[in-house]
N, C-alpha and C. Protein backbone atom coordinates (compact mmCIF):
# COMPACT_ATOMS: atom_id res chain seq x y z
N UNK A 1 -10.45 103.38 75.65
CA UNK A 1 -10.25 104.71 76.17
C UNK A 1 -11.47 105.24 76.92
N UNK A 2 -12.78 104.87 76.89
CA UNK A 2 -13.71 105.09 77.49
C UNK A 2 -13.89 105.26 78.76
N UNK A 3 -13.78 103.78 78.89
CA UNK A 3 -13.78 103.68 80.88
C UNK A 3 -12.74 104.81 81.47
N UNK A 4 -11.33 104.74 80.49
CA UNK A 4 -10.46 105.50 81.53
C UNK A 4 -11.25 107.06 81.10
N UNK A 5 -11.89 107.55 80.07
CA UNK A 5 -12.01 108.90 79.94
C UNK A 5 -13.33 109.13 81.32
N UNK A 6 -14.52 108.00 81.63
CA UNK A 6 -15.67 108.20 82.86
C UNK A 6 -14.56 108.00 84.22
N UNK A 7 -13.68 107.46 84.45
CA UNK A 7 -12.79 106.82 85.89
C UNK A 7 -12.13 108.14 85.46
N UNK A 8 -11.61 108.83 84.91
CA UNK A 8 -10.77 109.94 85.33
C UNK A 8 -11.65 111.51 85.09
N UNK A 9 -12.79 111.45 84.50
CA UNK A 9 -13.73 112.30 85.48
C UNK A 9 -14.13 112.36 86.62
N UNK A 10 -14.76 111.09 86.83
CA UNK A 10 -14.85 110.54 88.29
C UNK A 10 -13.68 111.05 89.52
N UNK A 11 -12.52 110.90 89.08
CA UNK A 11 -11.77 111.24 89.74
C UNK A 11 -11.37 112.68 90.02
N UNK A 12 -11.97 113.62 88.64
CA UNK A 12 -11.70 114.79 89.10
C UNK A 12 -12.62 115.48 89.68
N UNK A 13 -13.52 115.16 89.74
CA UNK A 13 -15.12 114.99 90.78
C UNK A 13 -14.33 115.18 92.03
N UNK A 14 -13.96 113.45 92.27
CA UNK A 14 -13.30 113.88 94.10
C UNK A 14 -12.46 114.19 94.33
N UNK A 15 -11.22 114.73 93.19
CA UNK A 15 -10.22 115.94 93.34
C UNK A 15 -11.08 117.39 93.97
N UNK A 16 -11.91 117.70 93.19
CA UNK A 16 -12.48 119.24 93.62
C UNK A 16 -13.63 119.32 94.69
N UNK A 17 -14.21 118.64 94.83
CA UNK A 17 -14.96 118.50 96.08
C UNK A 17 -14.01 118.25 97.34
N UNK A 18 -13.03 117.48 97.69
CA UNK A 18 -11.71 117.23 98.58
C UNK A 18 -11.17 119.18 98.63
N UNK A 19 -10.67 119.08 97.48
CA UNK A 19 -9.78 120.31 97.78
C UNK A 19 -10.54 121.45 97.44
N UNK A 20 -12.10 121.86 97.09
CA UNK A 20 -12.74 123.37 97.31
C UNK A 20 -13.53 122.73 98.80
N UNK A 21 -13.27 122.11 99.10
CA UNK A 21 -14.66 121.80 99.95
C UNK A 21 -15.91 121.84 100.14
N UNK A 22 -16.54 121.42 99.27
CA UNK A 22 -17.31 121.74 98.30
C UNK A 22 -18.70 121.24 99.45
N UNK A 23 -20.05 121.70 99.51
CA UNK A 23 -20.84 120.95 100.41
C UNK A 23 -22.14 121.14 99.84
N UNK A 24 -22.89 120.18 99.87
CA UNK A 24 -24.50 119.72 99.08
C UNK A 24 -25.05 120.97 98.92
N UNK A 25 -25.51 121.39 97.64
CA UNK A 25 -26.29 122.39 97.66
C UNK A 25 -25.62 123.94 96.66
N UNK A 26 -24.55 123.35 96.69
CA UNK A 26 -23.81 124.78 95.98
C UNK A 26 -23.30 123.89 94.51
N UNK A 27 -23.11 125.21 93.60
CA UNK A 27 -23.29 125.02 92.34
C UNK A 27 -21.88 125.03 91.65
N UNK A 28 -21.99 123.84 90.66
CA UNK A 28 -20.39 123.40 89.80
C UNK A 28 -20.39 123.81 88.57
N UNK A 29 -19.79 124.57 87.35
CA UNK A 29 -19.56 124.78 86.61
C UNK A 29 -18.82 123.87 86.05
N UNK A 30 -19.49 123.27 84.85
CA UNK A 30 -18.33 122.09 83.68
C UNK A 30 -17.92 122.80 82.58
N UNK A 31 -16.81 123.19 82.13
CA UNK A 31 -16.39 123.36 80.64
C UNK A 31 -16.04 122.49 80.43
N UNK A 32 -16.00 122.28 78.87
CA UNK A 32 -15.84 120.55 78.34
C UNK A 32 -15.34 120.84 77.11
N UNK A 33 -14.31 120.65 76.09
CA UNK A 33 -14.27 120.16 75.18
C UNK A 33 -13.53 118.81 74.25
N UNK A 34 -15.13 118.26 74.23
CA UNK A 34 -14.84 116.00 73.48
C UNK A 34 -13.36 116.51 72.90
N UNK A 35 -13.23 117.61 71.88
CA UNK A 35 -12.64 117.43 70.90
C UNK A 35 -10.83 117.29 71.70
N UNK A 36 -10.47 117.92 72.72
CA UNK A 36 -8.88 118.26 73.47
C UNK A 36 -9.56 116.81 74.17
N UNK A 37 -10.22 116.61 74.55
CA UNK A 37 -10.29 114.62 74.99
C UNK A 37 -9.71 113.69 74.31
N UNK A 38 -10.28 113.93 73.32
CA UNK A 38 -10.30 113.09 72.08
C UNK A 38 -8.62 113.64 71.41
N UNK A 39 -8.20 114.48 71.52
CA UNK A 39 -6.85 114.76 71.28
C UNK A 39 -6.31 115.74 70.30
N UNK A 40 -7.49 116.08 69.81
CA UNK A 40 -7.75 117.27 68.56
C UNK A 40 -8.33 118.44 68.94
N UNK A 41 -7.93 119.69 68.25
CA UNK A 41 -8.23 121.28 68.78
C UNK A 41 -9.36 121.23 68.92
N UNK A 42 -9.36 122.11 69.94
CA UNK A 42 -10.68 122.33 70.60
C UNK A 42 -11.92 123.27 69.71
N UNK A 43 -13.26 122.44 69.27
CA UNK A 43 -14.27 122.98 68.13
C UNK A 43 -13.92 121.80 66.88
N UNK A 44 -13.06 121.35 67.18
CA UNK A 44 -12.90 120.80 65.54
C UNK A 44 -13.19 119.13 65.32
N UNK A 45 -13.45 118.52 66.44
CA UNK A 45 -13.78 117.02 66.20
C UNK A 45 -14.98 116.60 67.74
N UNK A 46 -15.46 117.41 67.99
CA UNK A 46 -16.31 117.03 68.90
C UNK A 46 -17.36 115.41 68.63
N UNK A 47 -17.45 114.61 69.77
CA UNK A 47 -18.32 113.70 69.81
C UNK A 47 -18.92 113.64 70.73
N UNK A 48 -20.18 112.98 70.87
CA UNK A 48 -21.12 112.68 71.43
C UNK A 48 -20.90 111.47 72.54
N UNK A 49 -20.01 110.54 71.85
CA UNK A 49 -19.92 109.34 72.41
C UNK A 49 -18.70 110.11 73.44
N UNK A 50 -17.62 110.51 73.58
CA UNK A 50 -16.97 111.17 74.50
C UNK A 50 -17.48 111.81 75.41
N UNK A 51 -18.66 112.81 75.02
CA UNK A 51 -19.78 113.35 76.34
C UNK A 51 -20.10 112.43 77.01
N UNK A 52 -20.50 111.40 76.31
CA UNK A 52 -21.32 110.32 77.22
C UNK A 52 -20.30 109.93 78.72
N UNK A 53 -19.10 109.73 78.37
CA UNK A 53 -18.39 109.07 79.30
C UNK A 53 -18.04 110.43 80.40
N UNK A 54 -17.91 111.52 80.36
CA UNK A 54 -17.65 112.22 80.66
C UNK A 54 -18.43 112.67 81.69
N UNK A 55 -19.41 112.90 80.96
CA UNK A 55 -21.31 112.47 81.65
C UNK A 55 -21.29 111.72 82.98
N UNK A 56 -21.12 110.51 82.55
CA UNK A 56 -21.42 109.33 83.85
C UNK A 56 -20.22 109.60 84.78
N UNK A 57 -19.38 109.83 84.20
CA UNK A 57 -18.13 110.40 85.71
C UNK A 57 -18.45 111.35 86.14
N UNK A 58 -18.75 112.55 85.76
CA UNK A 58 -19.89 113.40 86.68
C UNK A 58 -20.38 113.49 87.07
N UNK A 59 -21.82 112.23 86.84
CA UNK A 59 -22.81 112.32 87.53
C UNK A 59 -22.63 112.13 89.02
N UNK A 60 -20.90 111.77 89.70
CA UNK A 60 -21.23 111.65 91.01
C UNK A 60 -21.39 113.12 91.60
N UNK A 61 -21.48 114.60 90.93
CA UNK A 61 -21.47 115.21 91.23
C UNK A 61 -22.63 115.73 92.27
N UNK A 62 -23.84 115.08 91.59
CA UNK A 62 -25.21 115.48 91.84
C UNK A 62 -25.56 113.83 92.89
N UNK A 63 -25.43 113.07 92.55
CA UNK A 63 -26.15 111.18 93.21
C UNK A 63 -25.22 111.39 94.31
N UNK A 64 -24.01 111.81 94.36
CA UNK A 64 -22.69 111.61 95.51
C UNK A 64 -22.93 112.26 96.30
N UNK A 65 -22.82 113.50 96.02
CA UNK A 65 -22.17 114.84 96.83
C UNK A 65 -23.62 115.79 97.00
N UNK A 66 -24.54 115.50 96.27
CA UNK A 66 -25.43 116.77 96.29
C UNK A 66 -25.43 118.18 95.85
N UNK A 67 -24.59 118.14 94.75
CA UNK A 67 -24.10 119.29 93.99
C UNK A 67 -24.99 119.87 92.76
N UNK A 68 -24.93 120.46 92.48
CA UNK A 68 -25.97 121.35 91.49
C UNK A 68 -25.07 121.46 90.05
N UNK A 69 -25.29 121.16 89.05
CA UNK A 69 -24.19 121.22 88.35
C UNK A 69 -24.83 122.24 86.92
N UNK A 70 -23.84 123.07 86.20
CA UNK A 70 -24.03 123.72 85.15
C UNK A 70 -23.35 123.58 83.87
N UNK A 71 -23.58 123.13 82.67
CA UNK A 71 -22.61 122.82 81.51
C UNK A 71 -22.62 123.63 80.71
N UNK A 72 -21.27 124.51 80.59
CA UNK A 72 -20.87 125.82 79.57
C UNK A 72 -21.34 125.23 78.15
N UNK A 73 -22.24 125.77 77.46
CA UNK A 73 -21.79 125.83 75.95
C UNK A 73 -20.85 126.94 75.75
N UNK A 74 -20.44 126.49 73.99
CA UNK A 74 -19.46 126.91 73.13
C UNK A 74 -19.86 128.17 73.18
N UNK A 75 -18.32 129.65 72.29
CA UNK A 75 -19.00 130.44 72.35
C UNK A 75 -19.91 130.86 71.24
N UNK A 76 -20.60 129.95 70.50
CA UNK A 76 -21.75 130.19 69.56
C UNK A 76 -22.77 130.29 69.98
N UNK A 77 -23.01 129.88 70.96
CA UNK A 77 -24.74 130.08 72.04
C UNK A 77 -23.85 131.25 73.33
N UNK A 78 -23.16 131.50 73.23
CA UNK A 78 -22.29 132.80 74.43
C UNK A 78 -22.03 132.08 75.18
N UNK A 79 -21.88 131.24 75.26
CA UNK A 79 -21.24 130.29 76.61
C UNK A 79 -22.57 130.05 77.62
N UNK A 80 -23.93 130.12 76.83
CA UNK A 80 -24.73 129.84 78.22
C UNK A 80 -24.65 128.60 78.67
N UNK A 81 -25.43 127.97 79.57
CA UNK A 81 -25.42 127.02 80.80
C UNK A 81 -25.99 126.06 80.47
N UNK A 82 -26.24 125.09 80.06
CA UNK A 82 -27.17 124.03 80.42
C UNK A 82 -27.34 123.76 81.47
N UNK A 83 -28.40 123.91 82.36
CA UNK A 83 -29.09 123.34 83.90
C UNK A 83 -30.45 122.37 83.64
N UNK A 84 -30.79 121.94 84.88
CA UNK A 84 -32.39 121.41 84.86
C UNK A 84 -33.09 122.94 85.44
N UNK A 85 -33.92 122.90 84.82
CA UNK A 85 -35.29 123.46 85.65
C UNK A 85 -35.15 124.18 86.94
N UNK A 86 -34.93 123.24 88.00
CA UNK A 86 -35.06 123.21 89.31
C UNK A 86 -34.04 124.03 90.06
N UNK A 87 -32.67 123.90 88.69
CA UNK A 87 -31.52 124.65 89.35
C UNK A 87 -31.88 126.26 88.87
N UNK A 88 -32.50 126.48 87.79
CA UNK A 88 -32.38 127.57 86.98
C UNK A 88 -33.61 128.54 88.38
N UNK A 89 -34.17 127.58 88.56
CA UNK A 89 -35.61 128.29 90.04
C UNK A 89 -34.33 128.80 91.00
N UNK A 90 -34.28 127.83 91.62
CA UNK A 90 -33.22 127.57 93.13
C UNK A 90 -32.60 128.91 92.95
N UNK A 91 -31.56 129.26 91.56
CA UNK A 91 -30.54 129.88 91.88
C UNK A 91 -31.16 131.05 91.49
N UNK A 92 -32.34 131.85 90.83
CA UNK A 92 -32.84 132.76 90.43
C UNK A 92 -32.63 133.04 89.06
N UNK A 93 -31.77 131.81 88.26
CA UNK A 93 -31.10 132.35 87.05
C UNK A 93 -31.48 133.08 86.13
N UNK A 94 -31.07 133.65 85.06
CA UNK A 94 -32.30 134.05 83.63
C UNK A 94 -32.14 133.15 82.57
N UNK A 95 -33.46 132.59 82.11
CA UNK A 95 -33.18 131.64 81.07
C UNK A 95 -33.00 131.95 79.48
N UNK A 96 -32.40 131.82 78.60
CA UNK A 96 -32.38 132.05 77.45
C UNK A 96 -32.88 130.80 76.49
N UNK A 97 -33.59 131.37 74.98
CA UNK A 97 -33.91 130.27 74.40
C UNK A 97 -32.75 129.98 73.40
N UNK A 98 -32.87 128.76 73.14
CA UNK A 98 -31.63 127.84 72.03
C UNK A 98 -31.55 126.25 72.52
N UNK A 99 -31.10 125.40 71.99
CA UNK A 99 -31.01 124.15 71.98
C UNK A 99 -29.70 124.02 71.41
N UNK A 100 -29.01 123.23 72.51
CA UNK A 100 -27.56 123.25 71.94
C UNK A 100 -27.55 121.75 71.30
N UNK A 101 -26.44 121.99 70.13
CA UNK A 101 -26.08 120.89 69.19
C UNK A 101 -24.89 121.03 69.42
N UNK A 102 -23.88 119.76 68.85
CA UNK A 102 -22.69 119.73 68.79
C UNK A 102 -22.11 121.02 68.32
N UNK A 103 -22.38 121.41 67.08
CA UNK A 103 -21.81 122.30 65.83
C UNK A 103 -22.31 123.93 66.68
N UNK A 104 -23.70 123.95 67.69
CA UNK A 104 -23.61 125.11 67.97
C UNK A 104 -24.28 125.00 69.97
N UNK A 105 -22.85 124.91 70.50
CA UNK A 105 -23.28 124.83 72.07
C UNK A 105 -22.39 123.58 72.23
N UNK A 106 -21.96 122.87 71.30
CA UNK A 106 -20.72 121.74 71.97
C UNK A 106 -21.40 120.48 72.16
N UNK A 107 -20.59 119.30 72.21
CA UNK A 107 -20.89 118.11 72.40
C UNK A 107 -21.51 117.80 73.53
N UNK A 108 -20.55 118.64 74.58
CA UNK A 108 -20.84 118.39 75.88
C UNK A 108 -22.33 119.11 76.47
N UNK A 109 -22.57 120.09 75.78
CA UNK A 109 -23.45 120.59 76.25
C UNK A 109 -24.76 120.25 75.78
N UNK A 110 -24.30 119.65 74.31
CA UNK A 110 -25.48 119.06 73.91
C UNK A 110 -26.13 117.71 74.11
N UNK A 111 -24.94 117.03 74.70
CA UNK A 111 -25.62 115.71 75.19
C UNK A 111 -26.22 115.82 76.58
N UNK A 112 -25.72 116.95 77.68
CA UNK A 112 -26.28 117.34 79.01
C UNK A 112 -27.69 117.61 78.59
N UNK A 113 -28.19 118.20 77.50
CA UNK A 113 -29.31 118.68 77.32
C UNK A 113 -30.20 117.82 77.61
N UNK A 114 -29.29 116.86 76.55
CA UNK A 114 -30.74 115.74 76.29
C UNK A 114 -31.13 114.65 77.91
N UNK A 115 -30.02 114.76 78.30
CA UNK A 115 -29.60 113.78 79.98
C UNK A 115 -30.55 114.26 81.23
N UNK A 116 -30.27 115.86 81.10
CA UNK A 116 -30.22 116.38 82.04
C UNK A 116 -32.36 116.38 82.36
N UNK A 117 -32.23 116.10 83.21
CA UNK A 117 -34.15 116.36 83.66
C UNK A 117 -34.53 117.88 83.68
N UNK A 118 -36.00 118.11 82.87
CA UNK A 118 -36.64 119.51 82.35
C UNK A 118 -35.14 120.35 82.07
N UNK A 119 -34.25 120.15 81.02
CA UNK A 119 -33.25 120.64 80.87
C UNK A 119 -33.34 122.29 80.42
N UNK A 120 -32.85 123.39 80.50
CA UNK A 120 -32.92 124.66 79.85
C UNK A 120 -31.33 125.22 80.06
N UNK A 121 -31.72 126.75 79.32
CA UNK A 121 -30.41 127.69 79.42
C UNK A 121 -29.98 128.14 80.39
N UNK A 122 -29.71 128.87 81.20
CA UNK A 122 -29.28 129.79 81.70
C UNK A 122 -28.18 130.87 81.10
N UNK A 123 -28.63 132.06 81.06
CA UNK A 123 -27.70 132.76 80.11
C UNK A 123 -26.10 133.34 81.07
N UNK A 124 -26.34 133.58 82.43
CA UNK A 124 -24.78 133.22 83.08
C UNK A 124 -25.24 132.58 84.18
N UNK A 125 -24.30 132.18 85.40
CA UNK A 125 -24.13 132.11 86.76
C UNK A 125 -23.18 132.61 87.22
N UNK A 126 -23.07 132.33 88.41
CA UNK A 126 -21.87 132.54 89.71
C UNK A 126 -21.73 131.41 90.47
N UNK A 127 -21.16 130.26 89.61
CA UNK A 127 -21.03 128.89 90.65
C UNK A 127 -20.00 129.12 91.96
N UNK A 128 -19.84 128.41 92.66
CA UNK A 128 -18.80 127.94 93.68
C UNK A 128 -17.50 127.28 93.59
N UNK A 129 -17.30 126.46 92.09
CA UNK A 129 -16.00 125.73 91.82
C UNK A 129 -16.68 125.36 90.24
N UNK A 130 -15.77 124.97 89.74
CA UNK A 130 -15.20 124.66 88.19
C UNK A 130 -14.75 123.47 88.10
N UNK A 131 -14.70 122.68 87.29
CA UNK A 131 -13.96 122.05 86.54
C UNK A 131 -13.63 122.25 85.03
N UNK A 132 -12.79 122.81 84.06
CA UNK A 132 -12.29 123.16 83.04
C UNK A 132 -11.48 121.77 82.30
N UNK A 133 -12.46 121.56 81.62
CA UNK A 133 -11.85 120.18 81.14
C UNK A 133 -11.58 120.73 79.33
N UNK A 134 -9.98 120.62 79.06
CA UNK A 134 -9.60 121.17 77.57
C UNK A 134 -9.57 122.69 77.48
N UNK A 135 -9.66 123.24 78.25
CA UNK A 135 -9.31 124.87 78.78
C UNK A 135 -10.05 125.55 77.54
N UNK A 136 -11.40 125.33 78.19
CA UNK A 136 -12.54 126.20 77.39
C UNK A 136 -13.07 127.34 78.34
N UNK A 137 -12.25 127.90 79.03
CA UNK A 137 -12.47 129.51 79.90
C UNK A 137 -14.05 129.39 80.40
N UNK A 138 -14.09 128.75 81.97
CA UNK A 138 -15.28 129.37 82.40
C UNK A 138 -15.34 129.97 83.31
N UNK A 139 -14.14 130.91 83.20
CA UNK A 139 -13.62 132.39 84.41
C UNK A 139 -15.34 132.94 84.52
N UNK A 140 -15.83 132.82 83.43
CA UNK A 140 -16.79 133.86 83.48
C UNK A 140 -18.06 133.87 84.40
N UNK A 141 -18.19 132.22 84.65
CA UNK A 141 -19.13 131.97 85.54
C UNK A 141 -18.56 131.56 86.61
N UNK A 142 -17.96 131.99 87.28
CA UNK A 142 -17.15 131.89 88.75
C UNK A 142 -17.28 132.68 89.25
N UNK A 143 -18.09 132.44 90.87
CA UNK A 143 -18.01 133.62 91.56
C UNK A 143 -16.66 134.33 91.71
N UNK A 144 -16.72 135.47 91.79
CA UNK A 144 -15.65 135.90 93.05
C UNK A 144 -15.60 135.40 94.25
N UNK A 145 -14.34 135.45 94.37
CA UNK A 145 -12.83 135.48 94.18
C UNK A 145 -12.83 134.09 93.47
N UNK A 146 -12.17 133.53 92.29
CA UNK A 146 -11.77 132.30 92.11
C UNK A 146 -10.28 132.23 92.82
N UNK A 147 -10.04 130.76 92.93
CA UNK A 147 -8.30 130.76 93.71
C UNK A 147 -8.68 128.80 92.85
N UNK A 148 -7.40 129.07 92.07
CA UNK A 148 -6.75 127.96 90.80
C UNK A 148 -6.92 126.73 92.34
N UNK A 149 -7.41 125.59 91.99
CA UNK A 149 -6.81 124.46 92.90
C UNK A 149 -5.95 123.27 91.43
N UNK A 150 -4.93 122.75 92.37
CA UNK A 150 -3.84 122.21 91.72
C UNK A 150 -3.76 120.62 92.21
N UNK A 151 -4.64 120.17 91.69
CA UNK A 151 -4.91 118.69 92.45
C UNK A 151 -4.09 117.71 91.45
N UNK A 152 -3.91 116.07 91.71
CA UNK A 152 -3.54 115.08 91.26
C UNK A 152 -3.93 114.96 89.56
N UNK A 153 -5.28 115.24 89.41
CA UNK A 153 -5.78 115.31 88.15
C UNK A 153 -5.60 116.04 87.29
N UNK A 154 -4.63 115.91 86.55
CA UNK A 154 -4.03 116.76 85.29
C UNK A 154 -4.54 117.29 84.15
N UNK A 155 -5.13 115.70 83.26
CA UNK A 155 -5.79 115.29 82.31
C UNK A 155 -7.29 114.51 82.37
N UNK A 156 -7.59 114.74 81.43
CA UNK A 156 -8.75 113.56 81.00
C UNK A 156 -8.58 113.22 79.80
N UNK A 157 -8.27 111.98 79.48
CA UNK A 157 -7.98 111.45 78.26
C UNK A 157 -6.93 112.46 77.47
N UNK A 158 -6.33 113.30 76.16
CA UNK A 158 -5.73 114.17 75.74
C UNK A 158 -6.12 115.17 76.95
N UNK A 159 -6.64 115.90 76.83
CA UNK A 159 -7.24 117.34 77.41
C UNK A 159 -6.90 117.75 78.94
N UNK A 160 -6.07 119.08 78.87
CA UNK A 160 -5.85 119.44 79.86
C UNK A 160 -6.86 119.85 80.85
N UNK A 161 -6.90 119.85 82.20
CA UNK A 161 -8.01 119.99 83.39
C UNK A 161 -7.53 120.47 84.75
N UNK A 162 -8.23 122.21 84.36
CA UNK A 162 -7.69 123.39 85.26
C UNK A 162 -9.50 123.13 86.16
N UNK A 163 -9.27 123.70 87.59
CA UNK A 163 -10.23 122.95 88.53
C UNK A 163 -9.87 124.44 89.36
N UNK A 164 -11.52 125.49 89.93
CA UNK A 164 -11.19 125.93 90.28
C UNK A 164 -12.09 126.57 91.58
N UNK A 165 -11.97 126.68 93.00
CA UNK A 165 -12.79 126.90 94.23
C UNK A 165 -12.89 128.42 94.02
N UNK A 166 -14.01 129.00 95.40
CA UNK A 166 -14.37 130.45 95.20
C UNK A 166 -14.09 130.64 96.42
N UNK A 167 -14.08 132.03 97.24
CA UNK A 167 -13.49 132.41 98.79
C UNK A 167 -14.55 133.64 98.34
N UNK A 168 -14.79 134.01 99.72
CA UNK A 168 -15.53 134.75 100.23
C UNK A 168 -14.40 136.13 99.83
N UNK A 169 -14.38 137.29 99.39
CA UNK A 169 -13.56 138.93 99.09
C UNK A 169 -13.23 138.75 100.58
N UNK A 170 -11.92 139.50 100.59
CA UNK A 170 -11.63 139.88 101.49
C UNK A 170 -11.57 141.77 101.75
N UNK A 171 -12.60 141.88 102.55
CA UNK A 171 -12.72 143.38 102.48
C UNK A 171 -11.95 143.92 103.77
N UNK A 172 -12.10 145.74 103.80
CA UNK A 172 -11.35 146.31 104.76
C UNK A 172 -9.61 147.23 104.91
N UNK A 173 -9.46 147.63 105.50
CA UNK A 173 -7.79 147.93 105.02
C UNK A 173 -7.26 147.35 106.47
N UNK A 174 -6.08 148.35 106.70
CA UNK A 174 -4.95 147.87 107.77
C UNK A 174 -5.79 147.12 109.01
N UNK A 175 -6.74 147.69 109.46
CA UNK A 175 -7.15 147.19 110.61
C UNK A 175 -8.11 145.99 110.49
N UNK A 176 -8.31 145.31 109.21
CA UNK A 176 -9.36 144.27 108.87
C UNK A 176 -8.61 143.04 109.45
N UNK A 177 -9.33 142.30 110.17
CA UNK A 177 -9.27 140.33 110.77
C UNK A 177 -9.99 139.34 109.80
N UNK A 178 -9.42 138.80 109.51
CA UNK A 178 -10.43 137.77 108.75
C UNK A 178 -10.63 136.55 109.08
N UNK A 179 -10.19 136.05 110.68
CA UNK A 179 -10.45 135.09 111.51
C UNK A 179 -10.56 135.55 112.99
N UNK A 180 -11.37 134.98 113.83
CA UNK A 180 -11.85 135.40 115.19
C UNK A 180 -11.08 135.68 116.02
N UNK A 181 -10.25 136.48 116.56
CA UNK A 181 -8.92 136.52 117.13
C UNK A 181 -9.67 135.78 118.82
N UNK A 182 -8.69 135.02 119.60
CA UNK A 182 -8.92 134.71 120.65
C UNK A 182 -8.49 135.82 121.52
N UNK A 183 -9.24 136.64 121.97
CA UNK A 183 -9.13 138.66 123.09
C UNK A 183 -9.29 137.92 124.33
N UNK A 184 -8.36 138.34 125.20
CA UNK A 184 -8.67 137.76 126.65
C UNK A 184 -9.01 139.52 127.18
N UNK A 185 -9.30 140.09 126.84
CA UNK A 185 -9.97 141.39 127.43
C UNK A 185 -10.92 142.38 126.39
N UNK A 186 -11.17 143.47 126.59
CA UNK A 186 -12.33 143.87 125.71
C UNK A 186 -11.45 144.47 124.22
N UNK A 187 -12.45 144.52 123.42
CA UNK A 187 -11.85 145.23 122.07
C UNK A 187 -12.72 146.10 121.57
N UNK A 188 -12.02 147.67 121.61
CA UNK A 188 -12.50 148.33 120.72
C UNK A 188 -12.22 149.09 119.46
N UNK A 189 -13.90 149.74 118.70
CA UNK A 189 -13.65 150.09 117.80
C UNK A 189 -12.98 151.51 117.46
N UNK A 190 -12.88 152.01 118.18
CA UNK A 190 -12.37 153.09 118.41
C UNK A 190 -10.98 153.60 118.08
C-alpha cells in the first residue's frame, strides 16, 4: 500500500498545480490525516510510516514545481503550520513555539518537522491552493476567494482528497469588467 499511498500523492501534486495553475514561488497548504489513509477516523490511528510516503509524493511540490509548501497541524497545536525558516521570512509569517508530535500536531505534521530544513511554526497563512487529504478543514488558511477544484484524484489510499485554488475578489457593482474589453473608440468614466 505504500508506493500506491507516495504515486497517488504524487499525482495529486500534478492534479492541483494543472488545474489552480499554480506557478514557482506561491504557497501550498497540506492537511493530512495518516489515520482516514490508513482507513480509520481521523485522530485515532495516526502513523508515521504513512507520513513518510505521503512526504515523498509531495516533495514534487517544492524539487518540481518550485512551490513553497505549509503542513496544518491538528487542532491541539490550533492548526498551526509547519514551514522551513525561509518560508516563514519570505512570507512575513508569525512564528509560534511548540513541536509537533503525532498525539499533539498529527503525524503528518510531525514527521514534516523533522524533514523539513530549519523547520518552525507558523501560527496562520494565506496560501494560494490546498490540498485536503482526509478532510481535516484548511478553509482557514486559504486566501480569499477559495473556488473547490474537482480533479481525477479522489482518494489517497482510504482518505478522501478535497484540492483547492484561490482567485483574485471580484470587486465593484453593475459597471465593474473583470477582463480587458477590446474598445475600438474612447471610454469613459463618466
Amino acid at each position: 500500500m505504500s508506493n500506491n499511498i507516495r504515486e497517488q500523492s504524487e499525482a495529486a501534486v500534478y492534479a492541483l498545480v494543472q488545474a489552480a495553475g499554480l506557478k514557482p514561488g506561491q504557497l501550498v497548504v497540506i492537511g493530512c490525516s495518516t489515520s482516514e489513509v490508513a482507513g480509520a477516523r481521523i485522530g485515532t490511528s495516526g502513523t508515521l510510516d504513512v507520513a513518510q510516503e505521503i512526504f515523498a509524493g509531495l516533495d514534487v511540490l517544492h524539487t518540481e514545481f518550485g512551490l513553497y509548501t505549509a503542513f496544518q497541524c491538528c487542532e491541539h497545536l490550533n492548526r498551526a503550520l509547519v514551514v522551513e525558516r525561509h518560508t516563514l521570512e519570505r512570507f512575513g509569517l508569525e512564528e509560534v513555539a511548540a513541536v509537533p508530535v503525532p498525539t499533539a500536531g498529527g503525524s503528518m505534521a510531525a514527521y514534516a518537522y523533522r524533514r523539513l530544513s530549519a523547520a518552525c511554526l507558523a501560527e496562520t497563512i494565506a496560501a494560494d491552493a490546498g490540498i485536503d487529504i482526509g478532510e481535516t478543514l484548511i478553509g482557514m488558511h486559504i486566501r480569499r476567494v477559495a473556488v473547490p477544484l474537482r480533479t481525477e484524484v479522489r482518494t489517497i489510499g482510504k482518505a478522501r482528497v478535497n484540492m483547492a485554488a484561490t482567485r483574485p475578489k471580484l470587486i465593484g457593482g453593475e459597471r465593474a469588467v473583470y477582463q480587458l474589453p477590446d474598445i475600438a473608440g474612447t471610454d469613459s468614466c463618466e
